[in-house]
Protein backbone atom coordinates (compact mmCIF):
# COMPACT_ATOMS: atom_id res chain seq x y z
CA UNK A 1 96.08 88.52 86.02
CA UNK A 2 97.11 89.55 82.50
CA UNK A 3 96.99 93.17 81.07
CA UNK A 4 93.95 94.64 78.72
CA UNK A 5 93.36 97.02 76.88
CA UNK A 6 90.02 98.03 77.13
CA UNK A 7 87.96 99.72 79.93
CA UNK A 8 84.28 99.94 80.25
CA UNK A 9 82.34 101.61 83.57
CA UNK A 10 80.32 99.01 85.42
CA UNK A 11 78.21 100.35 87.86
CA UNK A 12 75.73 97.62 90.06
CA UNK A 13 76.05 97.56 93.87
CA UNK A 14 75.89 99.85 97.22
CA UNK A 15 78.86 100.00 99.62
CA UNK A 16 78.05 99.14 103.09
CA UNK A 17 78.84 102.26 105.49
CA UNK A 18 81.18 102.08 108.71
CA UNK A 19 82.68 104.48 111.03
CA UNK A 20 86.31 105.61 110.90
CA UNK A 21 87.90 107.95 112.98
CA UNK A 22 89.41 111.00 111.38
CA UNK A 23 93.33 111.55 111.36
CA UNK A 24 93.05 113.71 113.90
CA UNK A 25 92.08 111.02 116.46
CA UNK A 26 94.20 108.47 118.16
CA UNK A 27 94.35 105.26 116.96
CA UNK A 28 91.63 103.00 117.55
CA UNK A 29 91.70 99.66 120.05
CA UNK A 30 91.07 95.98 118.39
CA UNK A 31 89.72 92.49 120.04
CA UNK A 32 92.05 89.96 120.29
CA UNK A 33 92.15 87.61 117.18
CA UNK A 34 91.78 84.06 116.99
CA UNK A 35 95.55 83.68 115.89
CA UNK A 36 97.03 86.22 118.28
CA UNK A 37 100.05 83.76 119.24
CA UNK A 38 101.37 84.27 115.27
CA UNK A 39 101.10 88.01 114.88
CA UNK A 40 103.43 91.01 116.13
CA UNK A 41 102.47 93.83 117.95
CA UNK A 42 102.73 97.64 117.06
CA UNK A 43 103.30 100.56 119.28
CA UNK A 44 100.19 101.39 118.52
CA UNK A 45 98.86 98.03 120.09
CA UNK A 46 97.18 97.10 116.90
CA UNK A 47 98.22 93.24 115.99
CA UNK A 48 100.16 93.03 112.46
CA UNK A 49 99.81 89.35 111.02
CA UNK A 50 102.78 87.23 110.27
CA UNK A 51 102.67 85.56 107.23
CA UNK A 52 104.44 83.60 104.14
CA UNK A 53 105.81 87.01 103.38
CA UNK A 54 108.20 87.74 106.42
CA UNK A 55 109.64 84.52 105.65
CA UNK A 56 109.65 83.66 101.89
CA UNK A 57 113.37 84.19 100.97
CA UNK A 58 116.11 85.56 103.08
CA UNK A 59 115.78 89.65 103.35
CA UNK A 60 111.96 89.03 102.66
CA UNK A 61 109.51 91.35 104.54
CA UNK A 62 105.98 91.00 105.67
CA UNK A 63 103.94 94.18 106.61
CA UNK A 64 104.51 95.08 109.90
CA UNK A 65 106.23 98.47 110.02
CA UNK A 66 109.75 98.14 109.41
CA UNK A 67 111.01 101.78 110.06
CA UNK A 68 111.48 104.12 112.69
CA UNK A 69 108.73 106.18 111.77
CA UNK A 70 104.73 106.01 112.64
CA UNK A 71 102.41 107.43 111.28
CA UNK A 72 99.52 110.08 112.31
CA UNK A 73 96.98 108.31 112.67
CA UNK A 74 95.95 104.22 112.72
CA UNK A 75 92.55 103.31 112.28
CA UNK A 76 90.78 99.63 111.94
CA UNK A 77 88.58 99.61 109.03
CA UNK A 78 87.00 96.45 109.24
CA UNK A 79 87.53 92.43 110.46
CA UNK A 80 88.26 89.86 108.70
CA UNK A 81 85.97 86.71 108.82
CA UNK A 82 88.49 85.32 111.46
CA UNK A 83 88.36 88.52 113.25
CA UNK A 84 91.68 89.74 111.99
CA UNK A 85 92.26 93.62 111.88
CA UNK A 86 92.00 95.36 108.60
CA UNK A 87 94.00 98.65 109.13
CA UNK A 88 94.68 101.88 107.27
CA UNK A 89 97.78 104.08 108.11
CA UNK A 90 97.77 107.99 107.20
CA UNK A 91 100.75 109.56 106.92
CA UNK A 92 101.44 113.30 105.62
CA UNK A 93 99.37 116.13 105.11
CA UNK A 94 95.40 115.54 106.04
CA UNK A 95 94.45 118.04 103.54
CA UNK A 96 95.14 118.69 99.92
CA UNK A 97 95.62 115.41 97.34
CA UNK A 98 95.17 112.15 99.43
CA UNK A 99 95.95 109.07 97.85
CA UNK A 100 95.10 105.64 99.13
CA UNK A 101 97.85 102.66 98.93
CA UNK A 102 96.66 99.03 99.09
CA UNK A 103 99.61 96.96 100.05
CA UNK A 104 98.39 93.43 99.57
CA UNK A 105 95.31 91.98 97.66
CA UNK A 106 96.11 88.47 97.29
CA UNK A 107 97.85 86.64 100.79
CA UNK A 108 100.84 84.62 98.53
CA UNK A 109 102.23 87.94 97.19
CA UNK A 110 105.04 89.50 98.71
CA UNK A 111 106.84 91.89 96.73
CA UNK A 112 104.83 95.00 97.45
CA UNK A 113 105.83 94.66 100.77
CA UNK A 114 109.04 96.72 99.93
CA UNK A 115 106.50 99.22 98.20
CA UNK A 116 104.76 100.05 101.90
CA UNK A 117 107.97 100.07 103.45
CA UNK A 118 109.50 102.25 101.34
CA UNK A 119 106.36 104.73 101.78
CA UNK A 120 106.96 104.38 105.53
CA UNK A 121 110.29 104.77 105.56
CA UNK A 122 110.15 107.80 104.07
CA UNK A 123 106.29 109.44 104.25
CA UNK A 124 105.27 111.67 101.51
CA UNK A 125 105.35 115.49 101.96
CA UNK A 126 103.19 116.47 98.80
CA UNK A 127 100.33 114.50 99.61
CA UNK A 128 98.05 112.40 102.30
CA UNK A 129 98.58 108.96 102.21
CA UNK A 130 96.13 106.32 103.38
CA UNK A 131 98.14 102.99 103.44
CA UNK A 132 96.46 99.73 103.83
CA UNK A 133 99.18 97.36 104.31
CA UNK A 134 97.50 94.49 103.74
CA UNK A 135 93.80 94.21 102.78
CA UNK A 136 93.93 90.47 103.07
CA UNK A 137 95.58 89.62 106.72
CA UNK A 138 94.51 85.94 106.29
CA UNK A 139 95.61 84.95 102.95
CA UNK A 140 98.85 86.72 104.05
CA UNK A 141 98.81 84.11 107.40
CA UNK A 142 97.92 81.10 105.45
CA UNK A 143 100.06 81.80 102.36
CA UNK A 144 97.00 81.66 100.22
CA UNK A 145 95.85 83.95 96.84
CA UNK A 146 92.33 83.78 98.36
CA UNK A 147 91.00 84.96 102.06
CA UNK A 148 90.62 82.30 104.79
CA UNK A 149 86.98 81.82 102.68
CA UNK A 150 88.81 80.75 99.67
CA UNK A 151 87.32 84.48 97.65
CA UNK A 152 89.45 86.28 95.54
CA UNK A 153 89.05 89.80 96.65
CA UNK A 154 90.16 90.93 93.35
CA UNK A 155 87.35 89.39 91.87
CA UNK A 156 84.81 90.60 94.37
CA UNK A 157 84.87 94.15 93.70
CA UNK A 158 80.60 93.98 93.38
CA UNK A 159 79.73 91.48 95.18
CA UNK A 160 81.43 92.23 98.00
CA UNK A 161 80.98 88.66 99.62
CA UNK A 162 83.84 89.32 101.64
CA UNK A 163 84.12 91.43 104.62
CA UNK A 164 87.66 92.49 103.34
CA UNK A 165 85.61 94.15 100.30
CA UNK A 166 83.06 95.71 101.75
CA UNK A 167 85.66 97.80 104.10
CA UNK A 168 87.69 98.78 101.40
CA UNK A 169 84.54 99.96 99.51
CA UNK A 170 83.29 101.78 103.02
CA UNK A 171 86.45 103.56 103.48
CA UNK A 172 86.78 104.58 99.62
CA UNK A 173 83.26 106.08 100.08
CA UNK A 174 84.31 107.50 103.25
CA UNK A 175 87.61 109.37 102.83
CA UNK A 176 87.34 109.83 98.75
CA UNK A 177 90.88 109.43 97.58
CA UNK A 178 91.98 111.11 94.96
CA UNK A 179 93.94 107.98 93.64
CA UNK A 180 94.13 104.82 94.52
CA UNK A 181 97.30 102.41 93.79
CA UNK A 182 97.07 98.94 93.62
CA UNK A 183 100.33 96.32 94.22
CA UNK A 184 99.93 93.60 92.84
CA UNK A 185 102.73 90.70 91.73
CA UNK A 186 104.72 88.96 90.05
CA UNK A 187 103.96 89.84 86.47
CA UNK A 188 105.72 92.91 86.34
CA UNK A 189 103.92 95.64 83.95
CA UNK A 190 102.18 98.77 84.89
CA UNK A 191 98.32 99.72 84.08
CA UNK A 192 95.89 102.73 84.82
CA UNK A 193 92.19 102.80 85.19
CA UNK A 194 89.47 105.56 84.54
CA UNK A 195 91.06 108.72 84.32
CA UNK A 196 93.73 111.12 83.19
CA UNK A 197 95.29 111.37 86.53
CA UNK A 198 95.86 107.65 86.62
CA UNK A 199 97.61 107.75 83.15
CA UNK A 200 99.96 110.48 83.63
CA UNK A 201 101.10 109.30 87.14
CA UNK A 202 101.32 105.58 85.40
CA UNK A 203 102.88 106.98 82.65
CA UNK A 204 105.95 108.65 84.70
CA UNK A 205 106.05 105.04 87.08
CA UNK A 206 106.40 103.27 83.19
CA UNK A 207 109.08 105.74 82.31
CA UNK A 208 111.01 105.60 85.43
CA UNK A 209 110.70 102.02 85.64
CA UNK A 210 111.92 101.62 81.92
CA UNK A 211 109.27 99.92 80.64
CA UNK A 212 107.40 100.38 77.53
CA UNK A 213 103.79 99.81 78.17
CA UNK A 214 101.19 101.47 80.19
CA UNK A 215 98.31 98.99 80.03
CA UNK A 216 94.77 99.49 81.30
CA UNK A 217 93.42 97.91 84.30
CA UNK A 218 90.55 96.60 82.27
CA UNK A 219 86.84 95.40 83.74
CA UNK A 220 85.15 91.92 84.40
CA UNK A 221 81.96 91.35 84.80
CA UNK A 222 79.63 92.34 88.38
CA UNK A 223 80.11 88.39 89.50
CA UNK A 224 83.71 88.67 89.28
CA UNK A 225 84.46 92.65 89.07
CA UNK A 226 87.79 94.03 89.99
CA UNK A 227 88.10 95.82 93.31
CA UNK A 228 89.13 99.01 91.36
CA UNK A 229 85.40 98.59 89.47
CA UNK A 230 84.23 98.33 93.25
CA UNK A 231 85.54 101.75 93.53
CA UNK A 232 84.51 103.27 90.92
CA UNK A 233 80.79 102.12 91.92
CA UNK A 234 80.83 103.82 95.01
CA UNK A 235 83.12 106.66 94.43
CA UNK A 236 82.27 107.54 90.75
CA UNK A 237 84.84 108.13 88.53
CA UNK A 238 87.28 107.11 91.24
CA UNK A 239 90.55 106.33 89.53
CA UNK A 240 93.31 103.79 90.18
CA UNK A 241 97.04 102.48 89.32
CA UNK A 242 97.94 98.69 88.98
CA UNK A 243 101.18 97.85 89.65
CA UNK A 244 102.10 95.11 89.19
CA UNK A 245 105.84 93.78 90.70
CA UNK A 246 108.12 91.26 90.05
CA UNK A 247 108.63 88.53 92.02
CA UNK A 248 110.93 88.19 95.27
CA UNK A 249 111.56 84.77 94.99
CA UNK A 250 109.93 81.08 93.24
CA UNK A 251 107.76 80.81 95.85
CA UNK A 252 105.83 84.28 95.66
CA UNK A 253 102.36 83.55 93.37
CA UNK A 254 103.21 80.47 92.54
CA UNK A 255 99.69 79.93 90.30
CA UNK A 256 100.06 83.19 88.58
CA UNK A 257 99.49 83.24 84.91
CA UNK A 258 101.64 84.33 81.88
CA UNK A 259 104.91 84.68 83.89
CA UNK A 260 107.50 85.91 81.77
CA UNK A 261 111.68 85.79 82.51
CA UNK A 262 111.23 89.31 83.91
CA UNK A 263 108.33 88.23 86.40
CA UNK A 264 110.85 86.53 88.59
CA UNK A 265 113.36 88.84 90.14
CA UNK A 266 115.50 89.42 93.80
CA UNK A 267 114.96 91.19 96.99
CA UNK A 268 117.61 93.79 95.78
CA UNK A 269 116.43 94.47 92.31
CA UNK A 270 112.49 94.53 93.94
CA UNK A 271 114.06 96.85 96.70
CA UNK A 272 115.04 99.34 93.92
CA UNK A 273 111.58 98.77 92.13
CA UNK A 274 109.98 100.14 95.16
CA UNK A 275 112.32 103.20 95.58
CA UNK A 276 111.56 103.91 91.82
CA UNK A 277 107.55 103.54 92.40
CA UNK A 278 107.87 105.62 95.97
CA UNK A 279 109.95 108.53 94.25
CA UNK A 280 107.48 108.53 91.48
CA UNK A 281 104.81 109.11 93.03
CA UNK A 282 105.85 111.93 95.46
CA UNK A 283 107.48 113.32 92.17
CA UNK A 284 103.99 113.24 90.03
CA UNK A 285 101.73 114.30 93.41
CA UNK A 286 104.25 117.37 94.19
CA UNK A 287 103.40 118.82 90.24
CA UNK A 288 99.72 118.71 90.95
CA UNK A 289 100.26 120.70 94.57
């Protein structure tokens, strides 16, 4: 999607309320999924879906965990249609500034993989993170923008017509980030919504980054809202970042519009993106301890 520069509050629709286990409690059990034979296994026993993403280019990654570490606490926050988990990580301190992560919106993009490893490889200190790896495990499995019922999720932030929605909504209402962040590819620019938190961390992820414009995140309207309007409806005021990556290869997003020259990139220049965006943020979240 292309960067605006306007913001307006739209406020419409009720989230639908689950349970989640604190961080305290061990992780939680899931059913066995209808595509169990393509998806790897965690210590934790909770099934990861392979996708487009662990394969896409050589030194690609998908969104299994990667590092040595695990985190505190795994819990399932919803199912997808196909009965796929949705899962949230925390990692760090359970009290103090918590910040939520969503690793993957849309199923064909790939580079913010390297922005959840990077978290996982090295948690945060300063600050509770909730990290969804992947909000959309079937797009990621099919190789598809859209979830295995061809909706955008990014355009569903009211309507919730997806299950994948109305979990992310439940959980925002349930464990009230303080921020949430938003990866996104390939187009490579930076944007904040709702607040001055969101602009100052942007700001420093613009700066570090070497970029010149912090965009906002901008609103559509309740048929086709943005998940971070979603948010903001059930959590008012709740504010976000948009990050937006370049790509890892040709492949990644391959409908996206308005690519520019610096929308396509490498696995090693992406790598460093991440590093940037991980450092960043601890940096920013350690000033407002």
């Amino acid at each position: 999607m292309s960067p605006v520069n306007e913001e307006t509050a739209v406020v419409s629709s009720v989230a639908t309320s689950i349970s989640i286990p604190s961080t305290s409690e061990n992780p939680t059990s899931v059913p066995g999924t209808v595509m169990s034979s393509t998806t790897q296994v965690d210590d934790q026993g909770l099934e990861i879906p392979l996708g487009m993403c662990d394969f896409i280019t050589e030194g690609s990654m998908g969104f299994g965990n990667h590092s040595e570490n695990l985190p505190d606490s795994i819990v399932q926050i919803g199912l997808t249609g196909s009965y796929l988990p949705i899962i949230a990580e925390h990692w760090g301190p359970t009290s103090g500034l918590q910040v939520l992560v969503v690793g993957q919106v849309h199923g064909d993009e790939c580079a913010s993989a390297f922005v959840v490893n990077e978290l996982r490889q090295r948690p945060p200190q300063n600050f509770g993170l909730w990290l969804i790896p992947t909000l959309n495990p079937e797009g990621h499995f099919r190789g598809t923008r859209t979830n295995g019922s061809g909706v955008d999720l990014n355009r569903d932030g009211l309507a919730q017509d997806a299950p994948e929605t109305k979990a992310l909504m439940a959980f925002t209402e349930l464990v009230a980030p303080d921020l949430t962040v938003y990866l996104h590819s390939p187009l490579n620019w930076i944007a904040y919504f709702n607040g001055s938190l969101a602009k100052s961390v942007g700001s420093r992820i613009v700066n570090a980054l070497g970029m010149n414009v912090l965009y906002t995140s901008g609103t559509n309207p309740p048929e086709s809202a943005f998940l971070w309007q979603g948010q903001a409806d059930v959590l008012p005021g709740h504010q976000s970042i948009l990050i937006e990556m370049p790509s890892i290869s040709t492949k990644e997003a391959p409908a996206a519009p308005n690519r520019s020259p610096d929308s396509f990139s490498t696995v090693e220049k992406v790598s460093v993106f991440a590093s940037i965006v991980r450092d960043t943020l601890d940096e920013a979240m350690k000033e407002l301890e």
